[in-house]
C-alpha atoms as a PDB file:
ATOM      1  CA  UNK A   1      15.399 -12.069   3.686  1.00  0.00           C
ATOM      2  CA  UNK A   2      12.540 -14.261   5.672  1.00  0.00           C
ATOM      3  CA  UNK A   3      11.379 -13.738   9.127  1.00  0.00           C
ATOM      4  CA  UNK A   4       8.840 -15.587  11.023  1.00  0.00           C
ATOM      5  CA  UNK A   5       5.808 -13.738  11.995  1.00  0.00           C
ATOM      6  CA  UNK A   6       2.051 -13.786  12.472  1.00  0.00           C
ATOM      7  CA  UNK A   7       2.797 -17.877  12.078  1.00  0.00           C
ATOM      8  CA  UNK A   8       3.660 -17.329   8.086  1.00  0.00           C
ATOM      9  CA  UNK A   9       7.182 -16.795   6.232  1.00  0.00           C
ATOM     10  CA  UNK A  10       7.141 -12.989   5.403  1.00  0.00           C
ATOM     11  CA  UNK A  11       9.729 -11.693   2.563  1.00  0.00           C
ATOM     12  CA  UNK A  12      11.496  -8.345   3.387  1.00  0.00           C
ATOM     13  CA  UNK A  13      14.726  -6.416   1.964  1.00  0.00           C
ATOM     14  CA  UNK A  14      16.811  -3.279   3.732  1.00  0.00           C
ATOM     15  CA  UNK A  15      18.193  -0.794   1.805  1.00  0.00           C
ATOM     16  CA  UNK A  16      19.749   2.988   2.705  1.00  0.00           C
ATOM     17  CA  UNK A  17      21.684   4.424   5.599  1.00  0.00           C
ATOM     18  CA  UNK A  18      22.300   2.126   8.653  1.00  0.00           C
ATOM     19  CA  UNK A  19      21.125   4.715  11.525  1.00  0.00           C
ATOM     20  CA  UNK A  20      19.305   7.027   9.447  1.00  0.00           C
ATOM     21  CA  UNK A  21      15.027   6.924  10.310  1.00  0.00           C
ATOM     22  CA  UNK A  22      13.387   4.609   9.041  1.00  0.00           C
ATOM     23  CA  UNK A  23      10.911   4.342   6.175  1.00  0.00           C
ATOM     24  CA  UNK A  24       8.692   1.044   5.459  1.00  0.00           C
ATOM     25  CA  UNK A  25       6.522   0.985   2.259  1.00  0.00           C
ATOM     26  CA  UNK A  26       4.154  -1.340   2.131  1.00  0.00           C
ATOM     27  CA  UNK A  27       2.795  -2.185  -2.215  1.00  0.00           C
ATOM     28  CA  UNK A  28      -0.985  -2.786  -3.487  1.00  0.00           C
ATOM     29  CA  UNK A  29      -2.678  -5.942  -4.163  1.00  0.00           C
ATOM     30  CA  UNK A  30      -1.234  -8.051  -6.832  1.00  0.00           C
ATOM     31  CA  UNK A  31       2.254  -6.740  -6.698  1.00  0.00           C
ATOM     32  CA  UNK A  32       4.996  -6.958  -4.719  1.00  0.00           C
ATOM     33  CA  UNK A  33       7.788  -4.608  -2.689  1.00  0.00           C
ATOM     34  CA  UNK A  34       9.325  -4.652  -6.423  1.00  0.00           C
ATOM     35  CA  UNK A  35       6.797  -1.296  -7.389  1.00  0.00           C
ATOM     36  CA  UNK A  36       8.604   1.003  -5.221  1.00  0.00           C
ATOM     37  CA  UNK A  37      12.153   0.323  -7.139  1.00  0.00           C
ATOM     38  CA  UNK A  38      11.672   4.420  -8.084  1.00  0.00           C
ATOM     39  CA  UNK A  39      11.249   5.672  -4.377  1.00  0.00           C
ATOM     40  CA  UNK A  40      14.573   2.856  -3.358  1.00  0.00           C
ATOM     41  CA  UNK A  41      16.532   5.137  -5.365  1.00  0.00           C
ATOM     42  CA  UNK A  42      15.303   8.085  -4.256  1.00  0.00           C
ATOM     43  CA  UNK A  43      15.337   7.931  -1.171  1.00  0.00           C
ATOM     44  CA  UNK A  44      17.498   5.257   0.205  1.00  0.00           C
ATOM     45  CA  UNK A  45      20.909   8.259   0.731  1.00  0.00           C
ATOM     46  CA  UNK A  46      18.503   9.657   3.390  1.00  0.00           C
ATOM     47  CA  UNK A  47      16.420   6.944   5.229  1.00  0.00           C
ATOM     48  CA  UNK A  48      16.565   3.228   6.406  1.00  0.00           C
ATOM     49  CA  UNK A  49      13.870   1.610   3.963  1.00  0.00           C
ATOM     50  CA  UNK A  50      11.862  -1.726   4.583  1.00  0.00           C
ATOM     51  CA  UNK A  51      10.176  -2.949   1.865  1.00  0.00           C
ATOM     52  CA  UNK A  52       8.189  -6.468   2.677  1.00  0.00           C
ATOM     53  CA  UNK A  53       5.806  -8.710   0.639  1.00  0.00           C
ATOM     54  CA  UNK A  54       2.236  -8.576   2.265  1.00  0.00           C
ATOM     55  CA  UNK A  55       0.847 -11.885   3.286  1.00  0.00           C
ATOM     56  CA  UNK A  56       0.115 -13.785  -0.110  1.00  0.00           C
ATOM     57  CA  UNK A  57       1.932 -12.187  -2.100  1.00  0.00           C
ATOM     58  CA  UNK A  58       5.836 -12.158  -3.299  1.00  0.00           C
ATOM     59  CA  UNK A  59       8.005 -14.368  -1.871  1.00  0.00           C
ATOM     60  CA  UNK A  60       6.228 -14.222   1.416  1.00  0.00           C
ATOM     61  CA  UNK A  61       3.927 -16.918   2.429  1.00  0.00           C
ATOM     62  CA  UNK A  62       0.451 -17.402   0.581  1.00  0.00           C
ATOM     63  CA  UNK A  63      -2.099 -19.234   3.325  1.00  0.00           C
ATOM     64  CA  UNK A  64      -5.388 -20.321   1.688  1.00  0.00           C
ATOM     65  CA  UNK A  65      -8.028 -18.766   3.583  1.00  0.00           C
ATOM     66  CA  UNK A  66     -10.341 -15.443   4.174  1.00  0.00           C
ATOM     67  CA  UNK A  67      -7.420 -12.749   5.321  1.00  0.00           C
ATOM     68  CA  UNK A  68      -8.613  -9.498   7.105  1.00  0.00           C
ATOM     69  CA  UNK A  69      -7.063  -5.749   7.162  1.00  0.00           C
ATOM     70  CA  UNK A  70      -6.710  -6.633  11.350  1.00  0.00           C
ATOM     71  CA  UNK A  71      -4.240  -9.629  10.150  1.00  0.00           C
ATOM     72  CA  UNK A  72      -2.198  -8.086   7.406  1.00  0.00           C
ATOM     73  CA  UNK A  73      -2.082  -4.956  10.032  1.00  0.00           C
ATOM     74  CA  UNK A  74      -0.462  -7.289  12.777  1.00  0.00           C
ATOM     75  CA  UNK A  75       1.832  -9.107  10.455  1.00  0.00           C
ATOM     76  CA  UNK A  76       3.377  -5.417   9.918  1.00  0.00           C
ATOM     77  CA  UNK A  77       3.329  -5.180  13.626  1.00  0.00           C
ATOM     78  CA  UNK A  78       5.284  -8.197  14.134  1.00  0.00           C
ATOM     79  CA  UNK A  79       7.727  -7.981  11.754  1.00  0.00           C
ATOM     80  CA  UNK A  80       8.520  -4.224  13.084  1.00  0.00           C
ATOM     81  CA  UNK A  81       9.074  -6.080  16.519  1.00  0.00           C
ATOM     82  CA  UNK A  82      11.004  -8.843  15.269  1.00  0.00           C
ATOM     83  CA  UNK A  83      13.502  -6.095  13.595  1.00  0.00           C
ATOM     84  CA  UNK A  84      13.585  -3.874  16.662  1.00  0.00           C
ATOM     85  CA  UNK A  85      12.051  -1.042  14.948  1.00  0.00           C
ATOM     86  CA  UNK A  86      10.530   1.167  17.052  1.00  0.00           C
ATOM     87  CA  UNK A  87       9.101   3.713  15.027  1.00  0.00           C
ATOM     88  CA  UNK A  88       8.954   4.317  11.426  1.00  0.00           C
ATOM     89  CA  UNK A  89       7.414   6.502   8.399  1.00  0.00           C
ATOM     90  CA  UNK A  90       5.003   4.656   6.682  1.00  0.00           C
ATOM     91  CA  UNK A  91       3.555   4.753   2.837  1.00  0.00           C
ATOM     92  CA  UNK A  92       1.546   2.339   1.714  1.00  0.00           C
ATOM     93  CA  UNK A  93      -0.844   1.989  -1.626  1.00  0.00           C
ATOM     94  CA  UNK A  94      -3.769   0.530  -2.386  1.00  0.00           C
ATOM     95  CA  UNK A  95      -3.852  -1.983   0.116  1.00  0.00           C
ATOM     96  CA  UNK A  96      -1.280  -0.594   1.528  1.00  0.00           C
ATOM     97  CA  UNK A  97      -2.848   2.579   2.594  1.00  0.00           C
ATOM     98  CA  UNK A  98      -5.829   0.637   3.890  1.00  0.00           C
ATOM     99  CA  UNK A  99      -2.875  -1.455   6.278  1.00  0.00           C
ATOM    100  CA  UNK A 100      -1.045   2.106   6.819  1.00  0.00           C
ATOM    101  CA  UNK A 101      -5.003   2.891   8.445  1.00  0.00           C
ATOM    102  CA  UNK A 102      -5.498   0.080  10.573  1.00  0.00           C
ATOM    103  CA  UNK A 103      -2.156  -0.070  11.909  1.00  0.00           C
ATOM    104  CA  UNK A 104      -2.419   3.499  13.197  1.00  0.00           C
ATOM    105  CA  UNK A 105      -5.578   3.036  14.550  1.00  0.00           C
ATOM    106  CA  UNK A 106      -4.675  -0.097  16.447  1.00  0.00           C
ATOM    107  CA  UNK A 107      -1.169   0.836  17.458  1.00  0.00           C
ATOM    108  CA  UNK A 108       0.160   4.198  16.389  1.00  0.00           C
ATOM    109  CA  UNK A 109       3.044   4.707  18.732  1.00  0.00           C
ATOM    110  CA  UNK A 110       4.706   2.196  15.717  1.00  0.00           C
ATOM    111  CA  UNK A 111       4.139   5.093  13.012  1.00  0.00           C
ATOM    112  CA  UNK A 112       5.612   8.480  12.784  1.00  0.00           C
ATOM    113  CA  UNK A 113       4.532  10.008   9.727  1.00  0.00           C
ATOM    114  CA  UNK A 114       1.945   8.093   7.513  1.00  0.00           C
ATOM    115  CA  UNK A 115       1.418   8.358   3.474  1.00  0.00           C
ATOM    116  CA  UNK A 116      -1.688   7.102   2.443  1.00  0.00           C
ATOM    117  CA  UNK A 117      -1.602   6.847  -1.426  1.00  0.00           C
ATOM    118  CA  UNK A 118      -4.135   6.214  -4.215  1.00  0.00           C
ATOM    119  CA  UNK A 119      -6.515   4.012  -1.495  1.00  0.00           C
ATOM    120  CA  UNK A 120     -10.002   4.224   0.305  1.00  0.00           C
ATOM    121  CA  UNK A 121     -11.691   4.134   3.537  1.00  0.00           C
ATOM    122  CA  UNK A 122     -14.836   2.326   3.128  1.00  0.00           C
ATOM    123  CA  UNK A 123     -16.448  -0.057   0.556  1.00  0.00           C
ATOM    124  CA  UNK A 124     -19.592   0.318  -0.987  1.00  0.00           C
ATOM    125  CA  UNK A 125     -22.467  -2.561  -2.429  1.00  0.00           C
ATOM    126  CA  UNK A 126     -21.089  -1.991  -5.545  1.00  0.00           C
ATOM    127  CA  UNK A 127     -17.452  -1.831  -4.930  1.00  0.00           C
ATOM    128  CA  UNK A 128     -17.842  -5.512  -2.892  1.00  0.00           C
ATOM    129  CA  UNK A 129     -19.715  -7.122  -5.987  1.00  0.00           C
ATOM    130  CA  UNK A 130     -16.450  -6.436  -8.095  1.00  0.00           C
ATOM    131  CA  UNK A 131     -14.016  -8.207  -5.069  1.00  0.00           C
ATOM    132  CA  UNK A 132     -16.570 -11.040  -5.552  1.00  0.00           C
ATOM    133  CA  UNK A 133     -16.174 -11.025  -9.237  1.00  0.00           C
ATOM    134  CA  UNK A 134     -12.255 -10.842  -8.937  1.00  0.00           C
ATOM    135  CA  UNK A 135     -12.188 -13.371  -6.295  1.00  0.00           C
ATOM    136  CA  UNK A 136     -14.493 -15.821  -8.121  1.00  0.00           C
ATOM    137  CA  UNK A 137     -12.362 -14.964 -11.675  1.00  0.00           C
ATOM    138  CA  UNK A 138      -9.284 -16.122  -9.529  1.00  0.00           C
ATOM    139  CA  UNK A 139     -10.416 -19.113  -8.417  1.00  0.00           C
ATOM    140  CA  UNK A 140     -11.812 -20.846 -11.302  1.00  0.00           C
ATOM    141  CA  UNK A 141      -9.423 -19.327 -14.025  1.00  0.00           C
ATOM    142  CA  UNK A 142      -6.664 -18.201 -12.004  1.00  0.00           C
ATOM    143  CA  UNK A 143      -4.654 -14.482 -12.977  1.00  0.00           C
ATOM    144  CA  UNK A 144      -4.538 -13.826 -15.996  1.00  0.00           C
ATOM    145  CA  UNK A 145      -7.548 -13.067 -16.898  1.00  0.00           C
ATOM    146  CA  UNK A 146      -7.229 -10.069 -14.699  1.00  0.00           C
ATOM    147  CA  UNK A 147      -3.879  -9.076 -15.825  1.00  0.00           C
ATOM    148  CA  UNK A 148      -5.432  -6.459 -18.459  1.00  0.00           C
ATOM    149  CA  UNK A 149      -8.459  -5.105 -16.775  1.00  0.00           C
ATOM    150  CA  UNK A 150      -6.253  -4.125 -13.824  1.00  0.00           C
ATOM    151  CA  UNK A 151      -3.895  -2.656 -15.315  1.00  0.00           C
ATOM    152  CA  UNK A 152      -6.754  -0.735 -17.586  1.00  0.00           C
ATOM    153  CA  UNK A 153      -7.721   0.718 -13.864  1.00  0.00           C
ATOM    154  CA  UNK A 154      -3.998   0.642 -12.554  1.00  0.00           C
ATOM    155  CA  UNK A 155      -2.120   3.173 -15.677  1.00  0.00           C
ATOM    156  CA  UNK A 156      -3.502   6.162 -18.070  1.00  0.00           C
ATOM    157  CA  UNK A 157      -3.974   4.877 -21.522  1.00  0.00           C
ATOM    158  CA  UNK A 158      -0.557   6.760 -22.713  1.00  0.00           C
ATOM    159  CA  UNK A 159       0.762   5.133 -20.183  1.00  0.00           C
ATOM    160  CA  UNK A 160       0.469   1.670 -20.656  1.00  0.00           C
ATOM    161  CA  UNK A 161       3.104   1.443 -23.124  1.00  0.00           C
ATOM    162  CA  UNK A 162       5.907   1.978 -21.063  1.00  0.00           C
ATOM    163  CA  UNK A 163       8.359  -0.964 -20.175  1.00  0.00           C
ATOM    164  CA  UNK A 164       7.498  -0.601 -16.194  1.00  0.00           C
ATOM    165  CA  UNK A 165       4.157  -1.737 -17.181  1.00  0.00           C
ATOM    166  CA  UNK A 166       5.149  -5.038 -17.995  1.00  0.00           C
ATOM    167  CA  UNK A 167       7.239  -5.565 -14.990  1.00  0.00           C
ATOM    168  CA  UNK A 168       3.819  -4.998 -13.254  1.00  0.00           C
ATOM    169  CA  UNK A 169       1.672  -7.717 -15.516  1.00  0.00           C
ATOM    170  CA  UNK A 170       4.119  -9.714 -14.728  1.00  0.00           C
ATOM    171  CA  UNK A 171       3.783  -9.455 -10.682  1.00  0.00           C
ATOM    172  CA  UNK A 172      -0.136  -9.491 -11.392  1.00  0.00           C
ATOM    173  CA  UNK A 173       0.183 -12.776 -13.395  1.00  0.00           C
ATOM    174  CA  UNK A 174       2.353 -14.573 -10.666  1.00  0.00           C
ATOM    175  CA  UNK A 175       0.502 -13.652  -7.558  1.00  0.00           C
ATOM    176  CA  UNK A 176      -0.807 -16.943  -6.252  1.00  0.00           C
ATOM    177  CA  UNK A 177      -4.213 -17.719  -6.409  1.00  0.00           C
ATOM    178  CA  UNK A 178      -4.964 -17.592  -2.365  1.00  0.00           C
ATOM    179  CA  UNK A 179      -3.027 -14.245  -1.544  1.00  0.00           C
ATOM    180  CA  UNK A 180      -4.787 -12.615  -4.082  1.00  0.00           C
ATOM    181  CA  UNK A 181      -8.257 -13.800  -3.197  1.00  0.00           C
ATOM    182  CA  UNK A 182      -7.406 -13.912   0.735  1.00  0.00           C
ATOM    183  CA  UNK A 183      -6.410 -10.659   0.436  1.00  0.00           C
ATOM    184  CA  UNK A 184      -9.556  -9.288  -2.062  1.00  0.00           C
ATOM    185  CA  UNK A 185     -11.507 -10.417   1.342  1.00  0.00           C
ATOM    186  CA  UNK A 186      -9.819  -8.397   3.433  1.00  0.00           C
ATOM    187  CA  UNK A 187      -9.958  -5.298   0.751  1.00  0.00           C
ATOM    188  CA  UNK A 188     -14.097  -6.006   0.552  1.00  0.00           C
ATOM    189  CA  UNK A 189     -14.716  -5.572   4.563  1.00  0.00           C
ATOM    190  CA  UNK A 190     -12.195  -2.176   4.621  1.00  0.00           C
ATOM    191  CA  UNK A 191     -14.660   0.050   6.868  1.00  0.00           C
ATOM    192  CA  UNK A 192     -12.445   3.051   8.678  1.00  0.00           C
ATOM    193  CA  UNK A 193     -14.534   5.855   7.797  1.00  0.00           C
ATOM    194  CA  UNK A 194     -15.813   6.429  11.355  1.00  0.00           C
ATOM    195  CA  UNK A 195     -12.605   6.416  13.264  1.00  0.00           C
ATOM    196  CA  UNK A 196     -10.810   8.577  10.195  1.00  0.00           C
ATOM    197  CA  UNK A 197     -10.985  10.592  12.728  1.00  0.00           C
ATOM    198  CA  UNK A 198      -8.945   8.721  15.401  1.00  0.00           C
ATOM    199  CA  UNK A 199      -5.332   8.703  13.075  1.00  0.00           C
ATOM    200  CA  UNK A 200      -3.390  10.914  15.359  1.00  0.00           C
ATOM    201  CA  UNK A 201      -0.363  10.521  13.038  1.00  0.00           C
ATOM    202  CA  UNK A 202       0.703  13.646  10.753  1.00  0.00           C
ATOM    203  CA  UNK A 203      -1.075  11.794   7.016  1.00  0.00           C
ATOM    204  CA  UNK A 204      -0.159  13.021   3.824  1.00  0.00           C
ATOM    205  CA  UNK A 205      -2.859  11.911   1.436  1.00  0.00           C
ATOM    206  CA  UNK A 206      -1.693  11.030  -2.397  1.00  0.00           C
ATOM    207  CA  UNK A 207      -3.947  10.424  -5.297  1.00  0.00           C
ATOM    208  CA  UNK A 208      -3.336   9.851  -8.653  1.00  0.00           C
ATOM    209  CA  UNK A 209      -5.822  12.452 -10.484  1.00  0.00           C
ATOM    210  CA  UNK A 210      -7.335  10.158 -12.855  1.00  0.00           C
ATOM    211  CA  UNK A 211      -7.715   7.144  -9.646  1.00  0.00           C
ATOM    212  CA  UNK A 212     -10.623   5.997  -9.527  1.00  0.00           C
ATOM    213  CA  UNK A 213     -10.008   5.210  -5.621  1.00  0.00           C
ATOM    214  CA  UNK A 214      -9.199   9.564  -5.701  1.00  0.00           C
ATOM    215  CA  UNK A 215     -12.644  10.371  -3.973  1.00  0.00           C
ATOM    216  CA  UNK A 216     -11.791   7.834  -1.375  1.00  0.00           C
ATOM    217  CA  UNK A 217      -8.193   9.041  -0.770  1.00  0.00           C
ATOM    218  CA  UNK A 218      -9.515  12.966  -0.761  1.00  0.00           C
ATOM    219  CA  UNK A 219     -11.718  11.922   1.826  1.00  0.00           C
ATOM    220  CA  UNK A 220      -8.928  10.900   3.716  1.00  0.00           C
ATOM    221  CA  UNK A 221      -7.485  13.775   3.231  1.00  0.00           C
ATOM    222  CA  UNK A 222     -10.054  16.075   4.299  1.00  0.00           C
ATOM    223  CA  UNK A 223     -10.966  14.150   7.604  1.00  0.00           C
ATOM    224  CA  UNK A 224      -8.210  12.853   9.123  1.00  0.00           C
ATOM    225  CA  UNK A 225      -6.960  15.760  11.520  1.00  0.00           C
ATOM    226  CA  UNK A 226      -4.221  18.019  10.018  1.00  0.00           C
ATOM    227  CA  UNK A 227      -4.045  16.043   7.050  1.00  0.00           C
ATOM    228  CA  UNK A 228      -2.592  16.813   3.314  1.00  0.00           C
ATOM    229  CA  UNK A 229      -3.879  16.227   0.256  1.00  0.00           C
ATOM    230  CA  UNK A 230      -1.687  16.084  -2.844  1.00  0.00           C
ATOM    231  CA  UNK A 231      -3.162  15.402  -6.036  1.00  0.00           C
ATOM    232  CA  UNK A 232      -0.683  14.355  -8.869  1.00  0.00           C
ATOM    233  CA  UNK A 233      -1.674  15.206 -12.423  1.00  0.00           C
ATOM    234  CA  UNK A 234      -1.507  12.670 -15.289  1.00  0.00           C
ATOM    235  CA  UNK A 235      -1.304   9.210 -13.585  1.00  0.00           C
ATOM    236  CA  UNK A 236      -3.942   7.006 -11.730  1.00  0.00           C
ATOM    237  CA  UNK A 237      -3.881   4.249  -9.587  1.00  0.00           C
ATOM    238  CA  UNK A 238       0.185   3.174  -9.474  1.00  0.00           C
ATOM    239  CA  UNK A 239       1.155   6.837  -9.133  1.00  0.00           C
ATOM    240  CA  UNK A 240       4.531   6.305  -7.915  1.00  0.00           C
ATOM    241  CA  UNK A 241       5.303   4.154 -10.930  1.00  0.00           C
ATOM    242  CA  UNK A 242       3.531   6.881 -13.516  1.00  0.00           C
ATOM    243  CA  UNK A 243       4.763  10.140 -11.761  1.00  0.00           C
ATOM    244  CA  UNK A 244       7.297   9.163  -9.840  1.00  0.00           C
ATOM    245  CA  UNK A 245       9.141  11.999 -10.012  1.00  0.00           C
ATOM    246  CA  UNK A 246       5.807  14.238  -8.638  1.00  0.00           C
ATOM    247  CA  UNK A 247       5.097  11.389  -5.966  1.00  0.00           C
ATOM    248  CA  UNK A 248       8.675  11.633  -4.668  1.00  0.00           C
ATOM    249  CA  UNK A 249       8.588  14.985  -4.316  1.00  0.00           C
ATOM    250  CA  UNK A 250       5.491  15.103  -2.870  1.00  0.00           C
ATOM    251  CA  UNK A 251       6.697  12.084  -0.375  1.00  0.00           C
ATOM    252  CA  UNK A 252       9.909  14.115   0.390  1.00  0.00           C
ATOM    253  CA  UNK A 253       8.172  17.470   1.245  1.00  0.00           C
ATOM    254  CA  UNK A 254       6.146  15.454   3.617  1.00  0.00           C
ATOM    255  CA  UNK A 255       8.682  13.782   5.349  1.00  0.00           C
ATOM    256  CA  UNK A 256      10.708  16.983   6.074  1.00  0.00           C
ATOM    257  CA  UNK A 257       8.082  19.289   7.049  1.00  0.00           C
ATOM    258  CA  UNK A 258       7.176  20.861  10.565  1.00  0.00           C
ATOM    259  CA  UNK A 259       5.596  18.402  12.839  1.00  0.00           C
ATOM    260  CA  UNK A 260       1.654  18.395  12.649  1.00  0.00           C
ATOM    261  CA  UNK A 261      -1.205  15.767  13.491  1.00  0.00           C
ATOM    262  CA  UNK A 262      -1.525  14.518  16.991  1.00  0.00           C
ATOM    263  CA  UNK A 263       0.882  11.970  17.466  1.00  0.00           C
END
């Protein structure tokens, strides 16, 4: 399904229990809502789930142009409002996480409970010469050459085998050229260490153990207020592709705990 928001085309599905709260996940650069297939099934008897294509990506629109975290933040926000969803949980990965963060900060009545998985809260010199590398591969050779290396950084080496892994080459290889690159902007000016401090929302934290983005995702953890940290053994950057099993449960132990945070 397509709705109009932001002033792009943004691709979204439903799926679970008309009536039942709402859940929106929101996927990592260079893939699409199709990496959360294993937490559909799990948890779609028990929640309303919105899955939706970040700007550039998927079957949603793909503007040329510098994007920012502020933008792909208020895309979410309007396509809540254009559903007439008041509040919802919220996991996002990757880039996802860093959306989950700015969202909250900027509006967090939207949110109830926020998962912030395998992502980071700050960029560093070195981080921001890779995005310039990636962003300069994809412009003058387009994808594939960073099919491999991301999915070097993306799975464990045992785990690259597995069929699921070529599903996600194959969302890597066919993300266009400007979402990837507008959105590797946005990724290289993330900056919410500071106001970490600010998410009043109860955050559950979720790193692969072998991430490299796990220092910035324990940090997380450990200063945002009443947060938890869960760190799954055995899978790294994707975890709820490698582990899905330990991420769900993780995710559904969250999501039916007491009430904590500040929200």
């Amino acid at each position: 399904m397509k709705a109009k928001v932001n002033g792009i085309e943004v691709n979204y599905e439903i799926h679970g229990k008309e009536g039942a709260p709402w859940l929106t996940f929101s996927h990592s650069l260079a893939c699409s809502l199709r990496m959360w297939e294993p937490q559909i099934a799990a948890f779609k008897d028990r929640f309303r789930i919105l899955l939706y294509d970040t700007r550039g990506h998927g079957a949603t629109e793909a503007p040329k142009g510098a994007y920012t975290l502020d933008m792909l933040a208020e895309d979410l926000r309007q396509l809540l409002a254009e559903m007439k969803i008041k509040r919802t949980h919220y996991c996002g990965l990757s880039m996802g996480g860093m959306i989950g963060q700015v969202l909250a900060l900027a509006d967090p009545g939207v949110f109830d409970r926020v998962v912030l998985a395998d992502t980071g809260h700050a960029q560093t010199p070195e981080t921001k010469k890779q995005w310039e590398e990636r962003i300069k591969t994809a412009e003058t050779r387009g994808m594939q050459p960073l099919v491999e290396p991301t999915i070097e950084r993306w799975f464990t080496k045992d785990f690259r085998s597995k069929p699921v892994v070529d599903t996600i080459r194959k969302l890597i290889a066919s993300t266009p050229v400007p979402g990837y690159v507008g959105c590797c902007h946005a990724i290289s000016n993330l900056n919410t260490t500071a106001r970490l401090k600010d998410i009043g929302n109860p955050v559950l934290a979720i790193t692969g153990e072998q991430d490299a983005a796990a220092p910035g995702t324990r940090y997380i953890g450990e200063n945002v207020p009443g947060a938890k940290l869960v760190v799954i053994p055995q899978a790294a950057h994707i975890a709820n592709l490698e582990q899905a099993d330990a991420f769900n449960r993780a995710l559904a132990a969250f999501l039916s705990s007491p009430a904590s945070g500040r929200a």
